[in-house]
PDB file of N, CA and C in Angstrom:
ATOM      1  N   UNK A   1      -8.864   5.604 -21.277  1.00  0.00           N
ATOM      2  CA  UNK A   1      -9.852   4.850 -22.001  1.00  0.00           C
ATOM      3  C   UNK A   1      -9.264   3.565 -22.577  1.00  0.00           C
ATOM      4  N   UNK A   2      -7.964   3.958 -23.005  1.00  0.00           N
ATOM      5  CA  UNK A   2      -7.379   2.551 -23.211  1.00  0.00           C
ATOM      6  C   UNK A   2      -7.477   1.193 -22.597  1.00  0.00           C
ATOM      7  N   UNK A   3      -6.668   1.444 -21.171  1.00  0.00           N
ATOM      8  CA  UNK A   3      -6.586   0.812 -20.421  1.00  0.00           C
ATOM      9  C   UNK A   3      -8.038   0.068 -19.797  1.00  0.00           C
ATOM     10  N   UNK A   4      -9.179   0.958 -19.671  1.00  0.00           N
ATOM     11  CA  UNK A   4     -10.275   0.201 -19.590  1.00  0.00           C
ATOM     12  C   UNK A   4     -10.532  -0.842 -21.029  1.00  0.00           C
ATOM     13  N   UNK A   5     -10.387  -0.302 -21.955  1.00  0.00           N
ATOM     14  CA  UNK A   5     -10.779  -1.237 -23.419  1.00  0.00           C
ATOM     15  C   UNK A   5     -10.259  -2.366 -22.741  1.00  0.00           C
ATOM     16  N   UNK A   6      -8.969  -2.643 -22.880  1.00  0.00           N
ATOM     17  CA  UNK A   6      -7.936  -3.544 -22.503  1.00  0.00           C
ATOM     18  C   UNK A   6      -8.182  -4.277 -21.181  1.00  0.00           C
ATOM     19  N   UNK A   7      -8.695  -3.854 -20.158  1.00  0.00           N
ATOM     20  CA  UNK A   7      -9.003  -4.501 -19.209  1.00  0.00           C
ATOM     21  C   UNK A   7     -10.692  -5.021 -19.252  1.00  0.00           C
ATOM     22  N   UNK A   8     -10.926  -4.822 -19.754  1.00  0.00           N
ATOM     23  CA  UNK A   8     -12.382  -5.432 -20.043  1.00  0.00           C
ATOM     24  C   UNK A   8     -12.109  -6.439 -21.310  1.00  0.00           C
ATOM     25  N   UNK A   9     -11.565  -6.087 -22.429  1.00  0.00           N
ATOM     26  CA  UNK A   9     -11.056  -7.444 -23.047  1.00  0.00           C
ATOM     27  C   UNK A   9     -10.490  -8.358 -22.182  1.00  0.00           C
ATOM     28  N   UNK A  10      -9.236  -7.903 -21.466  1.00  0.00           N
ATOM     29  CA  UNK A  10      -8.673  -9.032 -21.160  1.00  0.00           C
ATOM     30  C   UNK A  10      -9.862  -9.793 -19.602  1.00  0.00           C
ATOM     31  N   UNK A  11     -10.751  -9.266 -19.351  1.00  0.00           N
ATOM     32  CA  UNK A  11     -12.173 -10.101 -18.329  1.00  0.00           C
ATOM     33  C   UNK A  11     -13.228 -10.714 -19.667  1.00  0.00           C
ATOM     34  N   UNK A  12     -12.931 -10.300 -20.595  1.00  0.00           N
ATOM     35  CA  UNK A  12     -14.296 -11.027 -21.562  1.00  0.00           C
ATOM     36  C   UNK A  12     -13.761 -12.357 -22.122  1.00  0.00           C
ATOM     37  N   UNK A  13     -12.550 -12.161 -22.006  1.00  0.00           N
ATOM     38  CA  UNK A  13     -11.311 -13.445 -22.501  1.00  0.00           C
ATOM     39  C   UNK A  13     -11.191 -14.556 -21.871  1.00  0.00           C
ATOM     40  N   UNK A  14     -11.765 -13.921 -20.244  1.00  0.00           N
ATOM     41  CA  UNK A  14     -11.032 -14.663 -19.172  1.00  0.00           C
ATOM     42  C   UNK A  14     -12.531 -15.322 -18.643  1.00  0.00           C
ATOM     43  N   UNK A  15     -13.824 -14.784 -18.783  1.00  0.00           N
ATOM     44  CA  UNK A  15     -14.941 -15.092 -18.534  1.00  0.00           C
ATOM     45  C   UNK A  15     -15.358 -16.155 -19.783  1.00  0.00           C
ATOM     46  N   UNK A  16     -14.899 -15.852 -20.738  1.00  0.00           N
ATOM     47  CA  UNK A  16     -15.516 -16.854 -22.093  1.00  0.00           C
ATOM     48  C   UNK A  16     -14.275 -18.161 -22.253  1.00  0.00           C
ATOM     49  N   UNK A  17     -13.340 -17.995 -21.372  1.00  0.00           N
ATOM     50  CA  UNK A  17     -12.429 -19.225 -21.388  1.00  0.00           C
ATOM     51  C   UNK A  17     -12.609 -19.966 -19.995  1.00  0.00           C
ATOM     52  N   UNK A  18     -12.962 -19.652 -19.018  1.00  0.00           N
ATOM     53  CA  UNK A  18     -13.446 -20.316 -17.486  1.00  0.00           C
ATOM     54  C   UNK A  18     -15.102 -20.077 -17.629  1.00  0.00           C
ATOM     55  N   UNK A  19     -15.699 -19.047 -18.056  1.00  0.00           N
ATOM     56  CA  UNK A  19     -17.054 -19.198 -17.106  1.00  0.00           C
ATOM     57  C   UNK A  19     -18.002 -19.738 -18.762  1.00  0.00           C
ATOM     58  N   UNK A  20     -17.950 -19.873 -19.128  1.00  0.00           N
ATOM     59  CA  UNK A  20     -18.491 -20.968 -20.651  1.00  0.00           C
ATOM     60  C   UNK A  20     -18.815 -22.498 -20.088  1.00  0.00           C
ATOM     61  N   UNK A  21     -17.089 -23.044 -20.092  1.00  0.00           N
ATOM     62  CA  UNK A  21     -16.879 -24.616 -19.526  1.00  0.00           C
ATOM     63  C   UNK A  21     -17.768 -24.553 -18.141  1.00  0.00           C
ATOM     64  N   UNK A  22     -17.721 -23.679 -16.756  1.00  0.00           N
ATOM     65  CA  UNK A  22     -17.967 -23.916 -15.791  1.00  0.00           C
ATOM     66  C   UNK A  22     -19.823 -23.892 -16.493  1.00  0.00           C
ATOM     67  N   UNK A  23     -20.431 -23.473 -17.303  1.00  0.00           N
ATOM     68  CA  UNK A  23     -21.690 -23.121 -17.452  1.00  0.00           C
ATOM     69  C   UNK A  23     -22.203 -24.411 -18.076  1.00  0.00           C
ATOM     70  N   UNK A  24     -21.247 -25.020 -18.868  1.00  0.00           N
ATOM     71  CA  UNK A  24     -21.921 -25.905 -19.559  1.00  0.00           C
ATOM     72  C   UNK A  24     -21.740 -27.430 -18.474  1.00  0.00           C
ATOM     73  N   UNK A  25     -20.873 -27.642 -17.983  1.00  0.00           N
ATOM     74  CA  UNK A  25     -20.761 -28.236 -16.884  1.00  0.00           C
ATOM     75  C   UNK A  25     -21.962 -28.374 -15.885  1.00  0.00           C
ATOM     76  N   UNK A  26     -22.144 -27.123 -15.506  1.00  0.00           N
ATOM     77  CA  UNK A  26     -23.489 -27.468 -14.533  1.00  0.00           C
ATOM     78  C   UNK A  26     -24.713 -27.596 -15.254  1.00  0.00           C
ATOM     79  N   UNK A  27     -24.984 -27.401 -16.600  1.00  0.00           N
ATOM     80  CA  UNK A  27     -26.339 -27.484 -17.133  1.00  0.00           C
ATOM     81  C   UNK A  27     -25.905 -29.117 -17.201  1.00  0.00           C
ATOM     82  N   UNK A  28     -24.709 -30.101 -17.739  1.00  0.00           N
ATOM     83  CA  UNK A  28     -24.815 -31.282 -17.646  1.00  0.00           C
ATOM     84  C   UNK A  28     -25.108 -31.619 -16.540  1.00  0.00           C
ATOM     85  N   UNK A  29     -24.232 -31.482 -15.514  1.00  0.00           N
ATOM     86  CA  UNK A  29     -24.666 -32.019 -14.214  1.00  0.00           C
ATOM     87  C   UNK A  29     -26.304 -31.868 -13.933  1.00  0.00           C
ATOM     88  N   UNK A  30     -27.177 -31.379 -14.349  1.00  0.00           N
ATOM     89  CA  UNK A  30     -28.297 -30.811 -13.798  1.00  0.00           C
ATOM     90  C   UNK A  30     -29.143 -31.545 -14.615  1.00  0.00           C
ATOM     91  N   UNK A  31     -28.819 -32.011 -16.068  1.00  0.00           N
ATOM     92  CA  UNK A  31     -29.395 -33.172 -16.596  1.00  0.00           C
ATOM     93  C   UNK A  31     -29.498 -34.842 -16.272  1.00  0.00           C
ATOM     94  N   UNK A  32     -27.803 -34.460 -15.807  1.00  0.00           N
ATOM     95  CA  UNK A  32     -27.550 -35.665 -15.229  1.00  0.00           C
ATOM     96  C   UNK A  32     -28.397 -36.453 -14.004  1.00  0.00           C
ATOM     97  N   UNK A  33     -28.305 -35.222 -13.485  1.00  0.00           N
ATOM     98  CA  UNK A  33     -29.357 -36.086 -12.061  1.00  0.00           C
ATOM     99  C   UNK A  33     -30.269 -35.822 -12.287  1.00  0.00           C
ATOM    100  N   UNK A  34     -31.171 -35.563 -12.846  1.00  0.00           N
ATOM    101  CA  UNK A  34     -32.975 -35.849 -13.871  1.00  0.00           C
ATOM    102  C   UNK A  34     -32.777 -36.722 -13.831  1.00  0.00           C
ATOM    103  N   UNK A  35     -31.716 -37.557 -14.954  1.00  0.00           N
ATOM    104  CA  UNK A  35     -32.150 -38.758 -15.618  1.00  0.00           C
ATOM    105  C   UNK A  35     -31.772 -39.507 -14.002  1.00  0.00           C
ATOM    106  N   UNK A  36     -30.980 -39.804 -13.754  1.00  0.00           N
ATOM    107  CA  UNK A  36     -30.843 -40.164 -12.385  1.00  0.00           C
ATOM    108  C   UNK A  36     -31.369 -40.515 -11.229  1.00  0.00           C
ATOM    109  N   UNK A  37     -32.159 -39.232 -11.443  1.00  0.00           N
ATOM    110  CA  UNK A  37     -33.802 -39.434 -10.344  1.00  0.00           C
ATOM    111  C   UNK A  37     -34.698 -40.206 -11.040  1.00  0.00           C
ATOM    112  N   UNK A  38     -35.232 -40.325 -12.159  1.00  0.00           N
ATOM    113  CA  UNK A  38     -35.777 -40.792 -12.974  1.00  0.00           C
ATOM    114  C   UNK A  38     -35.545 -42.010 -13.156  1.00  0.00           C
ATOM    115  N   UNK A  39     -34.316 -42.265 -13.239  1.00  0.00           N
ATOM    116  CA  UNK A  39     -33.766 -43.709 -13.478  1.00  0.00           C
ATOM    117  C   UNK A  39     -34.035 -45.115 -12.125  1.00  0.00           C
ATOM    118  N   UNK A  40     -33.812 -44.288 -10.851  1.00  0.00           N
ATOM    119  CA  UNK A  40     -34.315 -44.541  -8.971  1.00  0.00           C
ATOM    120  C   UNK A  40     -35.761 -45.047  -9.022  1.00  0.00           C
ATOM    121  N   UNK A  41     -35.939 -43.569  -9.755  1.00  0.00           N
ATOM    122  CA  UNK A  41     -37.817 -43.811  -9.524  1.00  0.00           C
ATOM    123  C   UNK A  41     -38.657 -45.024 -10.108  1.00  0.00           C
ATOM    124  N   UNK A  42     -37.817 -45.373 -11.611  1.00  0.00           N
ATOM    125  CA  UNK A  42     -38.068 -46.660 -12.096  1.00  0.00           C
ATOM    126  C   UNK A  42     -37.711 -48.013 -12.276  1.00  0.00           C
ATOM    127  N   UNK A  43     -36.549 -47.877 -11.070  1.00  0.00           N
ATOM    128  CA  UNK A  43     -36.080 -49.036 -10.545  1.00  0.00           C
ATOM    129  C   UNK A  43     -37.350 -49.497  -9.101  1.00  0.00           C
ATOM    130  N   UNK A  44     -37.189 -48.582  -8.494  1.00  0.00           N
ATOM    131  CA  UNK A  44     -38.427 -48.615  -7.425  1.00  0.00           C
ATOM    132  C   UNK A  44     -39.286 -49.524  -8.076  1.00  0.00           C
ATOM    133  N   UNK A  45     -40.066 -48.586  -8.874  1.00  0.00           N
ATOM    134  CA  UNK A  45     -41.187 -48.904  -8.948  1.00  0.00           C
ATOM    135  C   UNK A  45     -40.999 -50.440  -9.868  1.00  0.00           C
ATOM    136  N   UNK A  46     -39.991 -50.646 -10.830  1.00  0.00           N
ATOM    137  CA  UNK A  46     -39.812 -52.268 -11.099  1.00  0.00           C
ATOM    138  C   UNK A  46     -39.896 -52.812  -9.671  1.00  0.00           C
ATOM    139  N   UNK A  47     -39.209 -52.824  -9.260  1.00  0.00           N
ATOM    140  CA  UNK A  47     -38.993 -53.498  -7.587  1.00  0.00           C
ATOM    141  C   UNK A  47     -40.510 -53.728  -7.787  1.00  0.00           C
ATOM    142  N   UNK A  48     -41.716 -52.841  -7.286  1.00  0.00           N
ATOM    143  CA  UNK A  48     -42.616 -52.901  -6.739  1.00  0.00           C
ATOM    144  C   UNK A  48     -43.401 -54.144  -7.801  1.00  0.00           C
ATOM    145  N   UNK A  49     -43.332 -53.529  -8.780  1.00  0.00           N
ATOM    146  CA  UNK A  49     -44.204 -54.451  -9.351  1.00  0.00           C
ATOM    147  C   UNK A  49     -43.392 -56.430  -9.547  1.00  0.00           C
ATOM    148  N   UNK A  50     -42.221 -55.872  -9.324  1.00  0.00           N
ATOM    149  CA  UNK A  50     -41.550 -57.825  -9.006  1.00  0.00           C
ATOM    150  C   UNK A  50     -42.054 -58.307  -7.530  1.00  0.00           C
ATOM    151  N   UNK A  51     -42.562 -57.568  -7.055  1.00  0.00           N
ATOM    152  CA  UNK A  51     -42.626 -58.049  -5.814  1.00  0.00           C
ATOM    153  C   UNK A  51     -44.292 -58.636  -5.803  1.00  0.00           C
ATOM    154  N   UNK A  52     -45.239 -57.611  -6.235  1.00  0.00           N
ATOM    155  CA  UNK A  52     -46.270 -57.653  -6.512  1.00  0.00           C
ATOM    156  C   UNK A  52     -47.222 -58.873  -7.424  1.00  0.00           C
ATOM    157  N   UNK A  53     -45.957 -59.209  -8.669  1.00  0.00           N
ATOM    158  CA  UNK A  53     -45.924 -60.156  -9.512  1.00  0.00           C
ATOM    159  C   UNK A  53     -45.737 -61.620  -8.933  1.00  0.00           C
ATOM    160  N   UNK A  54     -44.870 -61.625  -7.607  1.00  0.00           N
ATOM    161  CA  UNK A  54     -44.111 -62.856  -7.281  1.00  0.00           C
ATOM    162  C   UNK A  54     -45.125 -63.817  -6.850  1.00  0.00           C
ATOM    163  N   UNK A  55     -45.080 -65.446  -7.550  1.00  0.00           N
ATOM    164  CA  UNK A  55     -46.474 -65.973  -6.675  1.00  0.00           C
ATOM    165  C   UNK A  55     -46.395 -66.427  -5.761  1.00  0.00           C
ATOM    166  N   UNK A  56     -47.835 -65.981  -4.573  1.00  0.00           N
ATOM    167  CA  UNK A  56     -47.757 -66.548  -3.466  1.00  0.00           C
ATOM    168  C   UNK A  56     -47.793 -67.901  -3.152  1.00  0.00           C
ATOM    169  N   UNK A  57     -47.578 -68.418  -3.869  1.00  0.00           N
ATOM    170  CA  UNK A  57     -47.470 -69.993  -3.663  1.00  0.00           C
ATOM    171  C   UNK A  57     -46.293 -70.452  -3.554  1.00  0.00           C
ATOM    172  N   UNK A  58     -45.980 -71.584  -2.192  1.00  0.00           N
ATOM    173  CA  UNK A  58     -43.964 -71.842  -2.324  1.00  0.00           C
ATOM    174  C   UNK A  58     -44.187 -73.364  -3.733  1.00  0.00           C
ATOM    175  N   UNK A  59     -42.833 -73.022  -3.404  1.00  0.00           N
ATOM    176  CA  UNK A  59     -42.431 -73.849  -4.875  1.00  0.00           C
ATOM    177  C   UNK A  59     -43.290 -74.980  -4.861  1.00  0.00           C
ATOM    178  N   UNK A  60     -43.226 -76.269  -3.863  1.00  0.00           N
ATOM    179  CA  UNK A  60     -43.544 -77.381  -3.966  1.00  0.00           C
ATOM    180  C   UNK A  60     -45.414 -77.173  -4.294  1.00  0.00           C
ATOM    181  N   UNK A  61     -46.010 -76.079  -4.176  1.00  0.00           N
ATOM    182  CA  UNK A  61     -47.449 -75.823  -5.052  1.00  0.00           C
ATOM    183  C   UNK A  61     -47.282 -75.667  -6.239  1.00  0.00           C
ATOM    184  N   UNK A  62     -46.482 -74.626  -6.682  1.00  0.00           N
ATOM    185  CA  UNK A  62     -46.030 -74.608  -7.838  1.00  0.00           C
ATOM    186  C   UNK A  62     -45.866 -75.344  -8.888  1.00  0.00           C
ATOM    187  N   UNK A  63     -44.738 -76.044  -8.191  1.00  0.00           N
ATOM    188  CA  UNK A  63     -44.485 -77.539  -9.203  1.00  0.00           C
ATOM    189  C   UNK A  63     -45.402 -78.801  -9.110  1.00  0.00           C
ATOM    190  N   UNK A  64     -46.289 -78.647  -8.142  1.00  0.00           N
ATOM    191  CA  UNK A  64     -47.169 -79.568  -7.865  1.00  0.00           C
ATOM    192  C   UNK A  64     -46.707 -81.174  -7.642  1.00  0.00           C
ATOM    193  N   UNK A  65     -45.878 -80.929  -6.730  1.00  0.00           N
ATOM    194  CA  UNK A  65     -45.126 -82.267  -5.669  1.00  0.00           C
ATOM    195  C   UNK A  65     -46.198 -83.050  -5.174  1.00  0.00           C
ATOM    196  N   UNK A  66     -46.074 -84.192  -5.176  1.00  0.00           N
ATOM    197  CA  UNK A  66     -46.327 -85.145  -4.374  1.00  0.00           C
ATOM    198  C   UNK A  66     -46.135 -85.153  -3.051  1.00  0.00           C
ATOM    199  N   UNK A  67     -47.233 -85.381  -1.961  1.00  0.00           N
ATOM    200  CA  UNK A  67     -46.959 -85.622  -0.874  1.00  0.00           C
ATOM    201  C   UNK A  67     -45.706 -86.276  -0.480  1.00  0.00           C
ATOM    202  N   UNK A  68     -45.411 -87.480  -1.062  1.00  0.00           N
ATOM    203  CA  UNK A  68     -44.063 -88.281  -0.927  1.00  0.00           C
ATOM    204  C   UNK A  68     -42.512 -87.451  -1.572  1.00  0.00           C
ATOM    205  N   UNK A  69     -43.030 -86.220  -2.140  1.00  0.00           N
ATOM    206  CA  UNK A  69     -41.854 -85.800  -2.792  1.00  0.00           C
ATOM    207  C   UNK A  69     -41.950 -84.505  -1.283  1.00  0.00           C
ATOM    208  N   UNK A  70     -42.959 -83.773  -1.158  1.00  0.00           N
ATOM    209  CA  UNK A  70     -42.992 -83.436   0.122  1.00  0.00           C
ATOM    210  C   UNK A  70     -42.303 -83.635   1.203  1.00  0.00           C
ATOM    211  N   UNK A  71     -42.705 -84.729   1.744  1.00  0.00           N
ATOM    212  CA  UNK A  71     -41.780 -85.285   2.717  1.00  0.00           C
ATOM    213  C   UNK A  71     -40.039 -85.244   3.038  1.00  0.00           C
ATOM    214  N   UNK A  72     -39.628 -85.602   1.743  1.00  0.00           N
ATOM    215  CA  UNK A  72     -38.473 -85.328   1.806  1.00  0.00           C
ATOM    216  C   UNK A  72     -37.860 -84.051   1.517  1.00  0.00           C
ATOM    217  N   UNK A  73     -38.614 -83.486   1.036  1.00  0.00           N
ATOM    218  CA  UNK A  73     -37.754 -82.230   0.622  1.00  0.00           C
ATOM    219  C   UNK A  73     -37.576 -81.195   1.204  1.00  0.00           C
ATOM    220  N   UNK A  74     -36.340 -80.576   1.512  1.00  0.00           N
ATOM    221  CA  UNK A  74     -35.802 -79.373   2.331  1.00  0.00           C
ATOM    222  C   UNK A  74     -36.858 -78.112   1.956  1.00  0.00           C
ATOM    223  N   UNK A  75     -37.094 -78.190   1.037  1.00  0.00           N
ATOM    224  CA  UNK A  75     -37.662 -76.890   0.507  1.00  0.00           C
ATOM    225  C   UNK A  75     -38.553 -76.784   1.631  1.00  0.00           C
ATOM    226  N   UNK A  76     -39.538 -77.951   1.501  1.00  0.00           N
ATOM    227  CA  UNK A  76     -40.721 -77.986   2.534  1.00  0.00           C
ATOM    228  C   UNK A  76     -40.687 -77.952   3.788  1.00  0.00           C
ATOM    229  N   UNK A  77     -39.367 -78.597   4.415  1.00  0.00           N
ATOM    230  CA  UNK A  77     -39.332 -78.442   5.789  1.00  0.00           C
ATOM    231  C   UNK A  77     -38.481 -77.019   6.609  1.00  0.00           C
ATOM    232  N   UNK A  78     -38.338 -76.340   5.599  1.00  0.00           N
ATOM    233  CA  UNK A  78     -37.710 -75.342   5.359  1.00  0.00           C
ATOM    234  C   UNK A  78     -38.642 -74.304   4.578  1.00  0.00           C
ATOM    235  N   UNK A  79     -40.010 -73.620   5.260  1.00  0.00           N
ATOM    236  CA  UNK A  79     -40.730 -72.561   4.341  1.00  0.00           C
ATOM    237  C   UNK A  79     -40.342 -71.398   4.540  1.00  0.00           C
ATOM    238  N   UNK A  80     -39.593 -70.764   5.345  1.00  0.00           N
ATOM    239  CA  UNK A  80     -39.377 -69.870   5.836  1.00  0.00           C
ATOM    240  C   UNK A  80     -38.241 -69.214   5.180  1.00  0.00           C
ATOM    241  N   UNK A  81     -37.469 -70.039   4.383  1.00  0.00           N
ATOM    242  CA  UNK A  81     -36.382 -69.742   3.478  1.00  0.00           C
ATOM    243  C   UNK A  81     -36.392 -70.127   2.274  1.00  0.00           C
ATOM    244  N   UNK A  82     -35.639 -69.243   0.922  1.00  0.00           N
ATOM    245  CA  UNK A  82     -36.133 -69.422  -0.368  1.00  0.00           C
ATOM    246  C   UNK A  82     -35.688 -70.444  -0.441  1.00  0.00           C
ATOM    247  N   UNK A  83     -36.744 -71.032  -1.310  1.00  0.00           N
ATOM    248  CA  UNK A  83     -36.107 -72.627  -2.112  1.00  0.00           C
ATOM    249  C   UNK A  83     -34.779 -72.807  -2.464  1.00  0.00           C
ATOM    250  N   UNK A  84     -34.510 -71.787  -3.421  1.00  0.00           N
ATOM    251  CA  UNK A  84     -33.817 -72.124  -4.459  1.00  0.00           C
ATOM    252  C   UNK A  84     -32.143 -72.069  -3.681  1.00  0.00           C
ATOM    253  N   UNK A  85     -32.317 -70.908  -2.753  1.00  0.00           N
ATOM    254  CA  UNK A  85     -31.145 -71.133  -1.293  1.00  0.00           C
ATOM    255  C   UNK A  85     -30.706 -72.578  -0.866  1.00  0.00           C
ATOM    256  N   UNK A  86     -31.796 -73.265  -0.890  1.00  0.00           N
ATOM    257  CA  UNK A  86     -31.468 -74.375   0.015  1.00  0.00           C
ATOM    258  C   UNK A  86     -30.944 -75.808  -1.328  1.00  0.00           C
ATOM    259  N   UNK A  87     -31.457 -75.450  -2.741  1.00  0.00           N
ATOM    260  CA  UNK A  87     -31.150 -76.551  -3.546  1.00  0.00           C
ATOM    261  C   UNK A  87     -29.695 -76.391  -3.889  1.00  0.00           C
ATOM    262  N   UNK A  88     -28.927 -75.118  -3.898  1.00  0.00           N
ATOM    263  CA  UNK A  88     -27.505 -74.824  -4.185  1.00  0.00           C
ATOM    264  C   UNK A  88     -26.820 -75.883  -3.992  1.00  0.00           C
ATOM    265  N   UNK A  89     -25.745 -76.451  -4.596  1.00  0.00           N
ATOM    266  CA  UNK A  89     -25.057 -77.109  -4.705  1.00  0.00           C
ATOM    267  C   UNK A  89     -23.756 -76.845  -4.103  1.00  0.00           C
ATOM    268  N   UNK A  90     -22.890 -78.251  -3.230  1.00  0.00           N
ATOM    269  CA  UNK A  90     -21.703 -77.874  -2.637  1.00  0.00           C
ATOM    270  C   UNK A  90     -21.008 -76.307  -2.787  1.00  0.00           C
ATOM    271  N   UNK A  91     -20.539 -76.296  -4.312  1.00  0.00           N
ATOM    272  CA  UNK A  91     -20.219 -74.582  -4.837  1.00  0.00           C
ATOM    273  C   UNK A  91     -21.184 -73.829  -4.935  1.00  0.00           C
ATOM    274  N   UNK A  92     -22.384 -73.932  -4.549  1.00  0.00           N
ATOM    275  CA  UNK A  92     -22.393 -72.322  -4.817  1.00  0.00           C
ATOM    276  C   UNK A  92     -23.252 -71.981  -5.919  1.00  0.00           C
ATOM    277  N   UNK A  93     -23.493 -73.282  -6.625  1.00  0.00           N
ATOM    278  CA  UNK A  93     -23.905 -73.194  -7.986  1.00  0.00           C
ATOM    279  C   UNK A  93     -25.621 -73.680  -7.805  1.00  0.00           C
ATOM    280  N   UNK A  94     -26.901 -72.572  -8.151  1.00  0.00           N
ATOM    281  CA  UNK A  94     -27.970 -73.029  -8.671  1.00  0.00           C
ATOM    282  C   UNK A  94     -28.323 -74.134  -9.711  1.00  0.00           C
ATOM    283  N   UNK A  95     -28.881 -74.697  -9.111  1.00  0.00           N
ATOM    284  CA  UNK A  95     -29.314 -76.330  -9.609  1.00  0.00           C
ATOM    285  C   UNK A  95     -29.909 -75.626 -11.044  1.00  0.00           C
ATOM    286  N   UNK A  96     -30.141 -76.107 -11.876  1.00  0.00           N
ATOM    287  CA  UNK A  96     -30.190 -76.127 -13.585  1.00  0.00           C
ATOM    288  C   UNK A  96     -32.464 -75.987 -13.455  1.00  0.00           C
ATOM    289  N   UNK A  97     -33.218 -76.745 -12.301  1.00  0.00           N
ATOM    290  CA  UNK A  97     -34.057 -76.805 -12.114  1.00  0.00           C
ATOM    291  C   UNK A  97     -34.539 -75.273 -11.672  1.00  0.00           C
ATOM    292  N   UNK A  98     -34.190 -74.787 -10.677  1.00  0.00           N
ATOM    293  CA  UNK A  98     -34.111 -73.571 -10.388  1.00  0.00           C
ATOM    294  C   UNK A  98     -34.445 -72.468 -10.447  1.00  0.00           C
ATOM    295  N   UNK A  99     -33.112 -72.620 -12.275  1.00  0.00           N
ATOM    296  CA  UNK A  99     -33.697 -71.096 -13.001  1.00  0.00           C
ATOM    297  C   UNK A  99     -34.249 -71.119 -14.021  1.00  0.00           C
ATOM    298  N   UNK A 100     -35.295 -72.290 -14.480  1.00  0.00           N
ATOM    299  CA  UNK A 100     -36.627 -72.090 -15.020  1.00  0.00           C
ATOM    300  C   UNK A 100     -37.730 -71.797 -13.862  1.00  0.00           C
ATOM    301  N   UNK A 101     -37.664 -71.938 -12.790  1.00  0.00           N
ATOM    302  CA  UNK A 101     -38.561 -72.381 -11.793  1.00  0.00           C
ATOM    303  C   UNK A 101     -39.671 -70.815 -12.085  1.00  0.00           C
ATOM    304  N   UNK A 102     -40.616 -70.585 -11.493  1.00  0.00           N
ATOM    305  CA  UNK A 102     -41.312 -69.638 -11.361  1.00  0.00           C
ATOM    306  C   UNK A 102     -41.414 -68.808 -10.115  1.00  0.00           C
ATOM    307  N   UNK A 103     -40.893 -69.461  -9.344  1.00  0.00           N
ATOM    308  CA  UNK A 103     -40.662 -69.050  -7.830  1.00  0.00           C
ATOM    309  C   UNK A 103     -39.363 -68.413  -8.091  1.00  0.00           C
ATOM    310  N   UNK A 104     -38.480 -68.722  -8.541  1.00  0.00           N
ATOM    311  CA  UNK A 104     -37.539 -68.298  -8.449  1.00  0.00           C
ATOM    312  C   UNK A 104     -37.441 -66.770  -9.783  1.00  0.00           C
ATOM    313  N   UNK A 105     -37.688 -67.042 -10.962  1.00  0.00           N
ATOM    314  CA  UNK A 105     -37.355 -66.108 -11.890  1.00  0.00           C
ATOM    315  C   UNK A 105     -38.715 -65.124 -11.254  1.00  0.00           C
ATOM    316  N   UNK A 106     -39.302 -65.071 -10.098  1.00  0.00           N
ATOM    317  CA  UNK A 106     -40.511 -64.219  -9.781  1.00  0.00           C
ATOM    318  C   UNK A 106     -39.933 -63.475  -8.476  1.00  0.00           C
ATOM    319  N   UNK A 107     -38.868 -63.830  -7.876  1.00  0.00           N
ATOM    320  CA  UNK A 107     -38.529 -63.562  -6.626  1.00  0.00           C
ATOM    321  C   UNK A 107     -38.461 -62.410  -6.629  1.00  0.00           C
ATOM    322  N   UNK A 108     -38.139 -61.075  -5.468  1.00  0.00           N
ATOM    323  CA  UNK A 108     -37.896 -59.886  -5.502  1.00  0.00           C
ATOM    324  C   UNK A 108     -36.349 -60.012  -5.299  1.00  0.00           C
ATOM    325  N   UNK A 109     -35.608 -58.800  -5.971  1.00  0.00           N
ATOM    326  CA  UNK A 109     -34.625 -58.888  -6.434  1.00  0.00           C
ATOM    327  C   UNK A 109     -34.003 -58.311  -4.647  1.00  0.00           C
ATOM    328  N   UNK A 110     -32.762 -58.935  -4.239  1.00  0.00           N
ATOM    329  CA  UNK A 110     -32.194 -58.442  -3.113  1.00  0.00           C
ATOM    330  C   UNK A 110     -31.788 -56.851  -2.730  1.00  0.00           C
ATOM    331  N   UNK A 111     -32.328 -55.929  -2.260  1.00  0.00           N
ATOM    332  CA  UNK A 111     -31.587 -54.490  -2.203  1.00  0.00           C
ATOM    333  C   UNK A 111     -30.670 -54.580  -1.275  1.00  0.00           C
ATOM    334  N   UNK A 112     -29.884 -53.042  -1.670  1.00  0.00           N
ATOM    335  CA  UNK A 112     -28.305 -53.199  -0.981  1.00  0.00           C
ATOM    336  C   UNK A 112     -28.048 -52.589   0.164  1.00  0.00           C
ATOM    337  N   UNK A 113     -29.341 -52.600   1.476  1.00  0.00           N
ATOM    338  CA  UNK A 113     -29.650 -51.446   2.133  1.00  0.00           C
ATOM    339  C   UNK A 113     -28.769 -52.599   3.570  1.00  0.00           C
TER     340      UNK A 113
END
């Protein structure tokens, strides 16, 4: 009878020092990816509604250009690609016009697919 006492202590010792941590571990993990899924689901759906939001009008409506400003400008002879792509500067750097623009702070954000 001893030896059972003793061997069942020493498994209640050994279960409440490994199987506790391993328990509380997976109830985090199991919260974790809730919020996780949750977190996907409302990135999505931002996505959707930036996209939804974005106006269909290209920039030079927007800003309401002049035919003569028209003419010259890349943006326009170039609809097929975002504006704000084509105003970049030697580096790399968005023109200061840009990122007030409405076309641009409306754009859908690039995914990483």
């Amino acid at each position: 009878m001893e030896n059972f006492d003793a061997l069942l202590a020493i498994l209640s010792g050994v279960l409440i020092r490994l199987g506790l941590p391993l328990a509380v571990t997976a109830v985090v993990i199991i919260v974790l990816r809730k919020f996780d899924n949750r977190w996907k689901a409302e990135a999505v759906e931002s996505m959707k509604n930036a996209q939804n939001s974005s106006p269909s009008k290209p920039c030079w409506e927007v800003n309401q250009c002049s035919p003569e400003q028209m003419k010259i400008c890349i943006a326009h002879q170039n609809p097929n690609s975002p504006c704000w792509q084509l105003f970049r500067t030697d580096q790399g750097v968005l023109k200061e016009k840009c990122l007030g623009c409405e076309v641009f702070r409306h754009a859908p954000l690039p995914t990483g697919d």
